[in-house]
Protein backbone atom coordinates (compact mmCIF):
# COMPACT_ATOMS: atom_id res chain seq x y z
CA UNK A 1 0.00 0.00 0.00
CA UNK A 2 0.97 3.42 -0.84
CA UNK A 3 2.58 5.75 2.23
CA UNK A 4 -0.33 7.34 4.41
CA UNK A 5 0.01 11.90 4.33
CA UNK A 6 0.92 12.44 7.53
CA UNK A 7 -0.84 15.80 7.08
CA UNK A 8 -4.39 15.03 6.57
CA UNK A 9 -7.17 18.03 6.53
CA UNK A 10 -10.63 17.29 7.74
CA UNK A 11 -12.94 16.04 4.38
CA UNK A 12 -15.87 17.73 6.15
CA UNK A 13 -15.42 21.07 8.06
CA UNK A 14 -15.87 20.59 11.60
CA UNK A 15 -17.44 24.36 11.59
CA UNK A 16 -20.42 22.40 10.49
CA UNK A 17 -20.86 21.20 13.90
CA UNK A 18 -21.36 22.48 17.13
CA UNK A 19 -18.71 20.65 18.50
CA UNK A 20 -15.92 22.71 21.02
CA UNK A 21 -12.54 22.94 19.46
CA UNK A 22 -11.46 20.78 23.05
CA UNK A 23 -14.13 18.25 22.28
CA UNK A 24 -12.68 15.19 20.29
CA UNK A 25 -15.46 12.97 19.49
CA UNK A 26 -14.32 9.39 18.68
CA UNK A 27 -17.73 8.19 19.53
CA UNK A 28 -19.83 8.41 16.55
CA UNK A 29 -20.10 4.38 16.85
CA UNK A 30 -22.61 4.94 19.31
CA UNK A 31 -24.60 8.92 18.73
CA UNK A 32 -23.00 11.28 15.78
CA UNK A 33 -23.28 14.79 15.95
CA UNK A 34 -26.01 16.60 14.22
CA UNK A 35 -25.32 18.99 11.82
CA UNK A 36 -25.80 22.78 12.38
CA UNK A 37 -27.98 22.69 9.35
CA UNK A 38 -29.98 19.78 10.65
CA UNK A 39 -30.56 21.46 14.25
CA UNK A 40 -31.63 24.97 12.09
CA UNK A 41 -34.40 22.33 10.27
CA UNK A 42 -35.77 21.36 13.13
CA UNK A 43 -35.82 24.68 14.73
CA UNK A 44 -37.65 25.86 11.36
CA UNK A 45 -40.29 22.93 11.53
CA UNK A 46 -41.12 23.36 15.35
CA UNK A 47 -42.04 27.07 14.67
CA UNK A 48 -44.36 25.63 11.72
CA UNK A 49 -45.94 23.15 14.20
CA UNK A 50 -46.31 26.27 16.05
CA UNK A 51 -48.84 27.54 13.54
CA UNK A 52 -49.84 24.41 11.59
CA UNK A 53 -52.69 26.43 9.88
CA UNK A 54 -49.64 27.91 7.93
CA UNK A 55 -48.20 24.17 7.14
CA UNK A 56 -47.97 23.19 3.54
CA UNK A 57 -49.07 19.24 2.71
CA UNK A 58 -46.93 19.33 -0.32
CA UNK A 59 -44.04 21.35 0.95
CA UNK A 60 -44.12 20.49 4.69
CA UNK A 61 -45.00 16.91 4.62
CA UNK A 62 -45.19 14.70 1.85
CA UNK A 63 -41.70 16.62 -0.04
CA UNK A 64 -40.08 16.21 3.46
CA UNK A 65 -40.51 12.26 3.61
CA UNK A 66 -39.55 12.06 -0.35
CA UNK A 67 -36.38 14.71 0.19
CA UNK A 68 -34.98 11.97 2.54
CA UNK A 69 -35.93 8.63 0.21
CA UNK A 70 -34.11 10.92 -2.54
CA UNK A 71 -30.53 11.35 -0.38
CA UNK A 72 -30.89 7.95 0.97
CA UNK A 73 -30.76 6.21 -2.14
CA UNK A 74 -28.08 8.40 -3.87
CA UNK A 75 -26.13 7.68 -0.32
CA UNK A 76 -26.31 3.71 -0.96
CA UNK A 77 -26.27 3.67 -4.87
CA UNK A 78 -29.71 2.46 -5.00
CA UNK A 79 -33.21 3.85 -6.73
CA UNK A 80 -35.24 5.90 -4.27
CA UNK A 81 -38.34 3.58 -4.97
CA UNK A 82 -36.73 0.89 -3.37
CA UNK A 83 -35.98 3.07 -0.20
CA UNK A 84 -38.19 3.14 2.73
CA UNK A 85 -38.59 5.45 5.66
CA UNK A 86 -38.13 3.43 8.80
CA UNK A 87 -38.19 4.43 12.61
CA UNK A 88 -34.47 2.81 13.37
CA UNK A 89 -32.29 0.07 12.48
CA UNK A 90 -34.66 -2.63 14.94
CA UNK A 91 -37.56 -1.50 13.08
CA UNK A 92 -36.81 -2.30 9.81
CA UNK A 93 -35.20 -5.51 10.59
CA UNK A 94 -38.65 -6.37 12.15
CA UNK A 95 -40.78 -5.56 9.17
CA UNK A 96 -38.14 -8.19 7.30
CA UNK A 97 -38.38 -10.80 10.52
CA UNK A 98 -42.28 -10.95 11.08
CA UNK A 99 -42.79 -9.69 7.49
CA UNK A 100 -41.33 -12.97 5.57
CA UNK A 101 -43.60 -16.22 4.93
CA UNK A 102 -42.04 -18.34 7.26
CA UNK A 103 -43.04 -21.73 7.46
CA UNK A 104 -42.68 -24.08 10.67
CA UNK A 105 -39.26 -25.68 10.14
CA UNK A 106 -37.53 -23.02 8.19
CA UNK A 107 -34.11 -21.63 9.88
CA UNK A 108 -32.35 -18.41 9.92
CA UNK A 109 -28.34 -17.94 9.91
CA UNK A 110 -26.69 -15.07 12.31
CA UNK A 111 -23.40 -14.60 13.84
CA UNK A 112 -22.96 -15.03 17.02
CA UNK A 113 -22.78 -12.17 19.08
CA UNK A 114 -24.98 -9.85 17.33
CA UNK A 115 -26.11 -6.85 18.76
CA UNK A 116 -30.13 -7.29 20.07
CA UNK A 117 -31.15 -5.64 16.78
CA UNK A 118 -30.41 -7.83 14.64
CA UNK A 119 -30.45 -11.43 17.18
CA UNK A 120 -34.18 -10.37 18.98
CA UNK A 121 -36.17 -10.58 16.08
CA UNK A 122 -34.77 -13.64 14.69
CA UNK A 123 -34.92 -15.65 18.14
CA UNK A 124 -38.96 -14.33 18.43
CA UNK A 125 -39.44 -15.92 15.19
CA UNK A 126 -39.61 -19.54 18.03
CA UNK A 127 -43.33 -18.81 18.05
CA UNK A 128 -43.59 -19.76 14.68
CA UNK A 129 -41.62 -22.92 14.92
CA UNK A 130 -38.47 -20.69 13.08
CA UNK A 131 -35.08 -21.70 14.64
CA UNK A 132 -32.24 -19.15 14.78
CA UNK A 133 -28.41 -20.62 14.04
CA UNK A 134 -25.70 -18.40 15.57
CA UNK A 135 -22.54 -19.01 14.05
CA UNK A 136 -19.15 -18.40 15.46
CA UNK A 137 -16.83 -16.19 12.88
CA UNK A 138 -13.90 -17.53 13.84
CA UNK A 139 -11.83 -19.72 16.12
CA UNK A 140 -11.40 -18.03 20.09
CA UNK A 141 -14.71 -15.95 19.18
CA UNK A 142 -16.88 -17.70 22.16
CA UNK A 143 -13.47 -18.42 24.41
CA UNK A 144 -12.80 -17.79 27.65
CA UNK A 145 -10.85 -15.49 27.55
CA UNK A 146 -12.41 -14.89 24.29
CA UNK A 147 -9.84 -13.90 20.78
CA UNK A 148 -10.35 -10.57 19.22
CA UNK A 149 -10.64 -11.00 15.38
CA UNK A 150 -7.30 -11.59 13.53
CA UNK A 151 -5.86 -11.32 9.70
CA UNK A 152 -6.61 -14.31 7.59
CA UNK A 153 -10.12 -15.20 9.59
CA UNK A 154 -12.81 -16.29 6.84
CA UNK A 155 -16.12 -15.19 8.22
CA UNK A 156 -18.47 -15.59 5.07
CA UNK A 157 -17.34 -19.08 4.48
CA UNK A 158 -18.31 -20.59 8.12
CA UNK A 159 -22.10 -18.33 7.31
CA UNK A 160 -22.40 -20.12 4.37
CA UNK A 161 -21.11 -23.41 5.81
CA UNK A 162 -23.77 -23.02 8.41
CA UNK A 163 -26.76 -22.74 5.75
CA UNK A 164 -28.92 -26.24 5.61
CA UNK A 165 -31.58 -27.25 3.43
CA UNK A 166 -34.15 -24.99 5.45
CA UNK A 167 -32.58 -22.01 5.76
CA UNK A 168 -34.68 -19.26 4.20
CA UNK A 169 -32.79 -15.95 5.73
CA UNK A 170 -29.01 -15.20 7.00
CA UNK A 171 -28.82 -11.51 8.70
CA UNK A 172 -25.88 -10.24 9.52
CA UNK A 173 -24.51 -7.01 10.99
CA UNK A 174 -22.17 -5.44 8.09
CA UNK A 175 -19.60 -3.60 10.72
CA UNK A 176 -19.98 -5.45 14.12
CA UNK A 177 -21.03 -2.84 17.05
CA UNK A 178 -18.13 -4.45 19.06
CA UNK A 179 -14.82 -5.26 17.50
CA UNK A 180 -15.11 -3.28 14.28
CA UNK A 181 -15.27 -6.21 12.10
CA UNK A 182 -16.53 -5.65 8.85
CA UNK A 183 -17.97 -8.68 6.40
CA UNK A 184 -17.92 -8.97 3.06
CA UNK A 185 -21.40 -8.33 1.93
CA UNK A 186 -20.43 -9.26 -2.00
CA UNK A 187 -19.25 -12.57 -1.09
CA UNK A 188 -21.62 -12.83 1.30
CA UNK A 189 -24.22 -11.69 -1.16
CA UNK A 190 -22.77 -13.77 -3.90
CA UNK A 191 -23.13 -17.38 -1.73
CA UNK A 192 -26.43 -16.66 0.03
CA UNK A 193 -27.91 -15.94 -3.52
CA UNK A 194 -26.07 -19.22 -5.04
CA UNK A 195 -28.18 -21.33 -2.41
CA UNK A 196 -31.38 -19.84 -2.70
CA UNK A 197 -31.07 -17.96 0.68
CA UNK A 198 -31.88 -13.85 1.30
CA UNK A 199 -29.24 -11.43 2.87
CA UNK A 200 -30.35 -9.34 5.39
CA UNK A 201 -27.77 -6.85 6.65
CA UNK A 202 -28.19 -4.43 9.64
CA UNK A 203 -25.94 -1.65 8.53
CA UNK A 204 -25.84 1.22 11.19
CA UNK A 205 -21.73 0.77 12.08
CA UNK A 206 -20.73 1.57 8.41
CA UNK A 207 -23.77 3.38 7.35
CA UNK A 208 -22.73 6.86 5.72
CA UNK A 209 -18.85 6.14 5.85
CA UNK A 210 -18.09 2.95 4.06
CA UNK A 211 -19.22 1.74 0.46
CA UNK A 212 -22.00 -1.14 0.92
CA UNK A 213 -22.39 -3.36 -2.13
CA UNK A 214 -25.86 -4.52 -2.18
CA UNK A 215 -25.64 -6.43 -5.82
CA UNK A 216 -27.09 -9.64 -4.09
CA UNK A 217 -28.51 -8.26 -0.81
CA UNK A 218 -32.09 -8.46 -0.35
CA UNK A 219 -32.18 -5.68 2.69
CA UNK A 220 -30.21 -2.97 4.40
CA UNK A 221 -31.23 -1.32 7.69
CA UNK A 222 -30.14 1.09 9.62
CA UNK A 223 -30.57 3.98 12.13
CA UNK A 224 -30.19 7.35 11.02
CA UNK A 225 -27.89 8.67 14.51
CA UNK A 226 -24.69 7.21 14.46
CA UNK A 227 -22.30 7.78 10.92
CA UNK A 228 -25.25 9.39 9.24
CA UNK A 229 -25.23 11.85 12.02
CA UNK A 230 -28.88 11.78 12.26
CA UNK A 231 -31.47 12.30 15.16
CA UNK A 232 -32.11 9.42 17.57
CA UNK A 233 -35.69 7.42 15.70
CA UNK A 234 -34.80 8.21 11.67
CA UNK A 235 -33.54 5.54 9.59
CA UNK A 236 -33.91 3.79 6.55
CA UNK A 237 -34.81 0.47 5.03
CA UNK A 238 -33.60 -0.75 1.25
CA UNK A 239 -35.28 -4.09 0.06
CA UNK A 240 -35.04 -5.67 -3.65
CA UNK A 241 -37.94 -5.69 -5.18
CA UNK A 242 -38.96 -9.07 -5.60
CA UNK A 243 -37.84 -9.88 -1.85
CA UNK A 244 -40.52 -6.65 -0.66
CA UNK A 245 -43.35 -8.06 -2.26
CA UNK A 246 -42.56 -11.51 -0.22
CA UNK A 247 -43.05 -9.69 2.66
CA UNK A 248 -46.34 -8.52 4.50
CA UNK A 249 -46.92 -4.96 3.65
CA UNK A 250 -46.89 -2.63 6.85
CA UNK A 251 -47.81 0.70 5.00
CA UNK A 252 -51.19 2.16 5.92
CA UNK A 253 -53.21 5.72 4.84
CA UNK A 254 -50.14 7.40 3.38
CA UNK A 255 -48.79 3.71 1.15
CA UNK A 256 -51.56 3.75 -0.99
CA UNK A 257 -50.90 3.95 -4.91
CA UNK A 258 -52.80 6.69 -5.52
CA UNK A 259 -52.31 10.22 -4.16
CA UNK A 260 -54.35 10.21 -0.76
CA UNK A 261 -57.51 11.35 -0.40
CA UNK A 262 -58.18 13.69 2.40
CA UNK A 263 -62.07 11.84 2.33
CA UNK A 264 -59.74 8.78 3.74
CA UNK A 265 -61.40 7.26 0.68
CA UNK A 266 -59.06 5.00 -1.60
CA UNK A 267 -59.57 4.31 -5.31
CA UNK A 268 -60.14 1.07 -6.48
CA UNK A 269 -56.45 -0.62 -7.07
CA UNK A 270 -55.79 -4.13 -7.98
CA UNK A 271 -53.56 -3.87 -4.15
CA UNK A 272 -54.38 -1.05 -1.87
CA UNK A 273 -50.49 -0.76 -1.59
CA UNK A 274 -48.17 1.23 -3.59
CA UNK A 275 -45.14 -1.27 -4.75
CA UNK A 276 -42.73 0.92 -3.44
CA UNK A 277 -40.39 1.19 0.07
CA UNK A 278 -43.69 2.96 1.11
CA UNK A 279 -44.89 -0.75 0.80
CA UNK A 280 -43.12 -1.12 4.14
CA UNK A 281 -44.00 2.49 5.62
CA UNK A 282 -45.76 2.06 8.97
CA UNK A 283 -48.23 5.45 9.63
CA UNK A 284 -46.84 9.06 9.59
CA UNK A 285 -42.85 9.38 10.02
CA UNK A 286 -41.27 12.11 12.38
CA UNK A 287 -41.16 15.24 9.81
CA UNK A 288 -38.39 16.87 11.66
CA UNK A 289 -36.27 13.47 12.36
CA UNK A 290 -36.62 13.12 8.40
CA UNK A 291 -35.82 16.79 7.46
CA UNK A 292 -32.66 16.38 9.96
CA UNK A 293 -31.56 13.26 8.11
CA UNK A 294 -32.05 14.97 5.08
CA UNK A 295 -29.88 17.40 5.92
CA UNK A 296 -26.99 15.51 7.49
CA UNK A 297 -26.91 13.36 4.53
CA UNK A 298 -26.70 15.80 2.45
CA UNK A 299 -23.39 17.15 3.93
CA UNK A 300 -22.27 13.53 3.29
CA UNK A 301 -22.87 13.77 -0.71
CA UNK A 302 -21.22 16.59 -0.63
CA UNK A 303 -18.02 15.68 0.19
CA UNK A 304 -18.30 12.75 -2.21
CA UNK A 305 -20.21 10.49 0.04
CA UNK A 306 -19.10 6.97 1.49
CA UNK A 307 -16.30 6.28 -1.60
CA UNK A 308 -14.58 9.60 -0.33
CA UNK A 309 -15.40 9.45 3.36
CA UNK A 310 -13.81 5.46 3.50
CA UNK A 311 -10.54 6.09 1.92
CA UNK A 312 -10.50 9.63 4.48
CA UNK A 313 -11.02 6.70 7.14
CA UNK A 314 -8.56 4.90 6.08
CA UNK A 315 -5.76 7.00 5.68
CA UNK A 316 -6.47 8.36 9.67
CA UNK A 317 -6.87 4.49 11.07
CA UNK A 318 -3.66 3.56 9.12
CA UNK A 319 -2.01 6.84 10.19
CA UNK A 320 -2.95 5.91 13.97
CA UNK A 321 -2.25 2.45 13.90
CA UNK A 322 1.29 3.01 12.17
CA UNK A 323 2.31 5.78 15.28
CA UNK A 324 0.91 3.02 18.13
CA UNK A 325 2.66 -0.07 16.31
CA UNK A 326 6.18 1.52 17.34
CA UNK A 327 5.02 1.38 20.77
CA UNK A 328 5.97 -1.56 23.11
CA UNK A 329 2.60 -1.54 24.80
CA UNK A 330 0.35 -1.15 21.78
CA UNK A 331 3.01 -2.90 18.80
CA UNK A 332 0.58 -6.00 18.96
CA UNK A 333 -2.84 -4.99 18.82
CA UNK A 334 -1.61 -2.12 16.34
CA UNK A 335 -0.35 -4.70 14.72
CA UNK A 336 -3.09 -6.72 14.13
CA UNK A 337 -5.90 -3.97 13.63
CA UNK A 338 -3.15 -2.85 10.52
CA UNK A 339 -3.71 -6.16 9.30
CA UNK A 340 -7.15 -6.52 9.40
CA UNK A 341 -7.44 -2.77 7.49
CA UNK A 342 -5.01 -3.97 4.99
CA UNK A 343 -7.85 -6.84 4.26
CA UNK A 344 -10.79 -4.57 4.32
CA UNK A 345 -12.28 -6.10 7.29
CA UNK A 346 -12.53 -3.05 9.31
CA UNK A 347 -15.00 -0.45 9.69
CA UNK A 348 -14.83 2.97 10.59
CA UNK A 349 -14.31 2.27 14.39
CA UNK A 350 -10.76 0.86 15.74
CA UNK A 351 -11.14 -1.37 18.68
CA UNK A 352 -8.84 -1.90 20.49
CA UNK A 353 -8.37 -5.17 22.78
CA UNK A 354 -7.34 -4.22 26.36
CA UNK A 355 -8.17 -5.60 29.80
CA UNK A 356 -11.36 -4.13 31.30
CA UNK A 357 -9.29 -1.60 34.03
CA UNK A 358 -7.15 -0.25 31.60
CA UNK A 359 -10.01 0.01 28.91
CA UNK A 360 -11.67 2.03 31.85
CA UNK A 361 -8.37 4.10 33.21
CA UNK A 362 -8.11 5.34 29.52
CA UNK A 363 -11.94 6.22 29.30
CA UNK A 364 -11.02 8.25 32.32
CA UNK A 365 -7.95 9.85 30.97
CA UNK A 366 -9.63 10.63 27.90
CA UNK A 367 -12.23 12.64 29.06
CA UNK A 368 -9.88 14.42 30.99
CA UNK A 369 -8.32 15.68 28.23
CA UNK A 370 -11.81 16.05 25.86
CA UNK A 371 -11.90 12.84 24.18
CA UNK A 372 -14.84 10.90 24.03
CA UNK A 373 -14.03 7.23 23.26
CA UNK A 374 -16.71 4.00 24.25
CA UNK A 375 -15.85 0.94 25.44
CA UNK A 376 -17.90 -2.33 24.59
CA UNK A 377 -17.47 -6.07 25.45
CA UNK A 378 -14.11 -5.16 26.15
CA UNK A 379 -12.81 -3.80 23.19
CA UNK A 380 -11.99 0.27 23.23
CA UNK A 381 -13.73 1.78 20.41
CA UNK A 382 -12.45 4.63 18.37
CA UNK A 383 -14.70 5.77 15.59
CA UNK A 384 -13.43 7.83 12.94
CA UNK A 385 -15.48 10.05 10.68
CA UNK A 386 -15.21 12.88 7.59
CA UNK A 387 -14.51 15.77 10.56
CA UNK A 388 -10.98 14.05 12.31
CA UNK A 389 -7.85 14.86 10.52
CA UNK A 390 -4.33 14.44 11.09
CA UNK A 391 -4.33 16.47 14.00
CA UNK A 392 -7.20 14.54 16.21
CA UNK A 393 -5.05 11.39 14.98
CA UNK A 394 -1.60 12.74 16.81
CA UNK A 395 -4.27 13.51 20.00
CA UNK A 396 -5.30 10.34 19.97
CA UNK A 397 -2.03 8.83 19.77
CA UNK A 398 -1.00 11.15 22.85
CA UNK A 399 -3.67 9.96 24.71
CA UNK A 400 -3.87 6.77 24.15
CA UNK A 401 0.25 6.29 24.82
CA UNK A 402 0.22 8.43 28.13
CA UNK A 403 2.55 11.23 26.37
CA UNK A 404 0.02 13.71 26.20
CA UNK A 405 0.50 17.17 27.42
């Protein structure tokens, strides 16, 4: 691989934020800022609600809800009628889960240690005589003391390994919430679709900064608050075509495929649902979560969007990793984390693998000094975004090292 600049600017200004110059926020893996334009949104639509004789229905509602399909498929590379407005990464999974014509019998494939979003409603799915297989990803996963992810694992061949005659579904999450994994949802894609089985991805850890490819994926969730940098209860739902239609249609007064009728009348339609994502719509959306998506996103696209934002990632993970891997202390986990970036198997979080009290001495530390890290399952988590540059790197490096100022 080429040298990484050790002189890196920010790809999106941090101006855009509200964010202290002090305040280094490495915890996007968990909440992302909002934009400044996404808070002035909001503020605009809660002074309409203030006077909703002046709201628009075109304008102020139904343009809102379409504004965000728009970004959302231009942000995944996908056509905007296959997007659907969805309440959070656990809700759209759901409509997929209890959606899907099960039969008694039939099994699902997941990792093992999923986050509840994407395990819950696959292990409810019991009631209707559905079993759930979680899969180890790779040798050490379920030890004790349990092994951190390494170069050379082979996650999507023990998935498809695991697939039987009735499985119907795998789900997986695309960057795990824990040790920054990512899969690769091509290959992934490629085998599920070779044995007749759907791919359902929950993809709120890469959403917005890494490059999904959904060729043969039949649906991507996620939230709209962590990379997107979103409000807490906006996200979005993509589902192929063909795989939608298999699934029980949620939408109600505003999924119809005409225009609705303020009479609450309906035409006659061959299907009172529109073929759409609104297919999968559930009642009225938050107008000013969606507007604040909207506009978040939007700053996204305009730096170039994920392809831009994951190379930006990279070059500041590699840049880190490089500094810690000449350090005694940190030389083998560096190590390793380098190797697992060189593979494209991580995300945009680095987590690190460190014994619970120093984890927590470092959380402690870094807070101290500004920086807002996470810790989970014992792995430190530092999430990089479009906003960090060179600078919050050599911070970071400080802090984490005990040589900071």
């Amino acid at each position: 691989m080429p040298p990484v600049p050790l002189d890196i600017s920010p790809l999106i200004d941090p101006a855009l934020f509200d964010m202290p110059p002090r305040t280094l926020w490495l915890s996007h893996c968990k909440d992302g800022p909002i934009t400044r334009a996404s808070g002035d949104v909001v503020r605009s639509l809660l002074q309409s609600e203030l006077q909703p004789w002046a709201l628009r229905w075109q304008e102020d509602f139904l343009d809102v809800q379409q504004r965000l399909r728009s970004l959302g498929a231009a942000l995944l590379n996908v056509a905007v009628d296959d997007m659907s407005l969805a309440t959070c990464t656990s809700s759209g999974l759901e409509a997929v889960a209890l959606g899907f014509p099960w039969n008694a019998g039939d099994d699902v494939v997941i990792p093992a240690g999923e986050f509840p979003s994407n395990r819950l409603p696959w292990l409810a799915l019991a009631r209707r005589g559905v079993h759930c297989s979680e899969v180890p990803l790779w040798d050490g996963q379920l030890a004790t003391p349990r092994q951190p992810p390494r170069p050379g694992i082979a996650p999507e061949q023990r998935l498809l390994d695991a697939i039987t005659a009735r499985t119907r579904v795998m789900a997986v999450s695309w960057v795990r919430f824990q040790d920054g994994l990512r899969l690769d949802l091509e290959a992934l894609g490629h085998g599920c679709r070779q044995r007749g089985v759907h791919l359902v991805v929950d993809g709120i850890q890469g959403a917005g900064t890494m490059v999904p490819v959904l060729d043969h994926v039949s649906a991507f969730a996620t939230g709209g608050h962590k990379g997107l940098l979103g409000m807490q209860g906006q996200g979005l739902l993509w589902t192929e075509p063909g795989f939608r239609q298999q699934l029980m249609p949620l939408g109600t007064w505003l999924s119809g495929p005409a225009v609705f009728s303020q009479s609450g009348r309906q035409e006659e339609h061959a299907s009172h649902w529109s073929s759409d994502g609104r297919y999968l719509e559930a009642g009225s959306p938050s107008i000013v979560s969606c507007a604040a998506l909207a506009e978040s996103i939007k700053v996204l696209l305009a730096v170039g969007g994920p392809p831009r934002l994951q190379s930006h990632i990279g070059q500041l993970q590699r840049l880190l990793l490089e500094t810690l891997a000449s350090h005694e202390a940190w030389s083998d986990d560096a190590t390793r984390l380098l190797g697992l970036l060189e593979a494209r198997r991580m995300g945009p979080t680095l987590c690190f693998d460190l014994p619970a009290d120093k984890a927590n001495a470092l959380l402690e530390a870094g807070l101290a000094q500004g920086i807002d890290a996470s810790t989970r399952e014992g792995f430190l988590r530092t999430a990089w975004h479009g906003w960090h540059g060179s600078d919050d790197v050599q911070r970071c490096a400080a802090w984490l090292t005990g040589s900071a100022a």
